[in-house]
Protein backbone atom coordinates (compact mmCIF):
# COMPACT_ATOMS: atom_id res chain seq x y z
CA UNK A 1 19.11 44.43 -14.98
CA UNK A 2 19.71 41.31 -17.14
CA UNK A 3 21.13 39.45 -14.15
CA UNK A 4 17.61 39.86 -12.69
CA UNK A 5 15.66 38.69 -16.01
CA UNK A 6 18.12 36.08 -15.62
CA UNK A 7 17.05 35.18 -12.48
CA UNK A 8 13.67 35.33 -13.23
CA UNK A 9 13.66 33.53 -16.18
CA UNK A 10 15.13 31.03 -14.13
CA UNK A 11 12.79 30.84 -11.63
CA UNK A 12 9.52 30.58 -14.33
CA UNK A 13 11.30 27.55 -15.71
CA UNK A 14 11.10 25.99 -12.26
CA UNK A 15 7.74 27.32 -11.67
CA UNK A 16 6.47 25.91 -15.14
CA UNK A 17 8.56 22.25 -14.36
CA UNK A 18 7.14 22.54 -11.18
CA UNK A 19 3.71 22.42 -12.30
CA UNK A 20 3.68 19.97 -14.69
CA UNK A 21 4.92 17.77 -12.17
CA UNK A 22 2.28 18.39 -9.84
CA UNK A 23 -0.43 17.91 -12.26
CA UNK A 24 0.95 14.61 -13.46
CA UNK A 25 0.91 13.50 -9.57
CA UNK A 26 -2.99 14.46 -9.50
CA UNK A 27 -3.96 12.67 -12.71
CA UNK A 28 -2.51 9.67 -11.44
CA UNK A 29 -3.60 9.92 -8.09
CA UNK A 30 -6.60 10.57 -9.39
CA UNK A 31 -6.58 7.35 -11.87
CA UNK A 32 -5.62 5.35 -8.90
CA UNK A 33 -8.65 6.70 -7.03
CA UNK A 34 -10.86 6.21 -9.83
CA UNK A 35 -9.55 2.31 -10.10
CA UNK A 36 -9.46 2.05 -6.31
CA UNK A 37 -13.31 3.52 -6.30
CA UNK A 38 -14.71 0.97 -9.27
CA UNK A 39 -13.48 -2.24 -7.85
């Protein structure tokens, strides 16, 4: 039982870092686009 909410705290972390990451790709992506878009 606490091997699994181990695991699964585990695997929010990831989730969590995961996301983060991803957004901070889009917003600058996104900046990029913007710049790319006004010049």
């Amino acid at each position: 039982m606490l091997n699994l909410l181990l695991f699964y705290k585990r695997d929010f972390a990831f989730f969590y870092l995961f996301t983060i990451y991803l957004y901070i790709v889009y917003r600058s992506a996104l900046e990029e686009l913007t710049v790319f878009f006004m010049s």
